[in-house]
C-alpha atoms as a PDB file:
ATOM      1  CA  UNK A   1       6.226   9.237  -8.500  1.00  0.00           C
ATOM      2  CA  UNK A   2       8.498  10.169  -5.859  1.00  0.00           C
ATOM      3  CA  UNK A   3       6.430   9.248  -2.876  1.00  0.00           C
ATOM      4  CA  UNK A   4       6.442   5.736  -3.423  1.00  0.00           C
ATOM      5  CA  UNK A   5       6.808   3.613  -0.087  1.00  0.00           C
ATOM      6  CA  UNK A   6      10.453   2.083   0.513  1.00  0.00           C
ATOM      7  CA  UNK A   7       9.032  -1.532   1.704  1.00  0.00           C
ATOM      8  CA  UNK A   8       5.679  -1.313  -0.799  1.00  0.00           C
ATOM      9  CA  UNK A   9       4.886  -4.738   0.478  1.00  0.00           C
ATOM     10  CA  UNK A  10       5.449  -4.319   4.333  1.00  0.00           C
ATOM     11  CA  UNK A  11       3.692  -1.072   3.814  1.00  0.00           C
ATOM     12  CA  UNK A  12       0.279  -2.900   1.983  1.00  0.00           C
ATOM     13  CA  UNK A  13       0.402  -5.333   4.992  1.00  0.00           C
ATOM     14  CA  UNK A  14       0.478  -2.588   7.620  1.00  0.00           C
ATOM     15  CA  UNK A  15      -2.275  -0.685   5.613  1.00  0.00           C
ATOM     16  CA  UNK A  16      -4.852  -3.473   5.176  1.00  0.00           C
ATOM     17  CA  UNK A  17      -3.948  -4.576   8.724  1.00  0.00           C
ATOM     18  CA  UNK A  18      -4.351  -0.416  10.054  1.00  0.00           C
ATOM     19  CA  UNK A  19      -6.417   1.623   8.019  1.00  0.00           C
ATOM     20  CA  UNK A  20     -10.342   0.904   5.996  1.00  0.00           C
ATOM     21  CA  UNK A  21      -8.996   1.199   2.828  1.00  0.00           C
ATOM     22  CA  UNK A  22      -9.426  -1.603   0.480  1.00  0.00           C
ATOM     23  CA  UNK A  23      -7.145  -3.961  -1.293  1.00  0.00           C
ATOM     24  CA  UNK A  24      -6.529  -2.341  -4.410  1.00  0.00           C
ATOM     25  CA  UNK A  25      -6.995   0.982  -3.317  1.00  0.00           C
ATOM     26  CA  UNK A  26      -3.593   0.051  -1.086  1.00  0.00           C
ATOM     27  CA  UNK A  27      -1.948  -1.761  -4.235  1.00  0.00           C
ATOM     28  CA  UNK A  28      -2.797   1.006  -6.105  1.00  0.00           C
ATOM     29  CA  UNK A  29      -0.826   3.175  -3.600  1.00  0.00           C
ATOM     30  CA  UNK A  30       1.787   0.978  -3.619  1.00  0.00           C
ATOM     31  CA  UNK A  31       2.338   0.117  -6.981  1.00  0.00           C
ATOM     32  CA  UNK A  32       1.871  -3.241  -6.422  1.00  0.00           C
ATOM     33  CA  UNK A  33      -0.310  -4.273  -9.718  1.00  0.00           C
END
């Protein structure tokens, strides 16, 4: 997947801290399993 965040961890921070989505819904955007 090409559309994979640079920072994936800076970018789950700013997503739990900025959006509704949940946890895992985030790490599952971010690959971060």
């Amino acid at each position: 997947m090409s559309n994979v965040p640079l920072m994936p961890m800076a970018t789950a921070v700013w997503l739990v801290e900025n959006t509704t989505l949940t946890f895992k819904q985030i790490a599952n955007f971010c690959n971060l399993h």
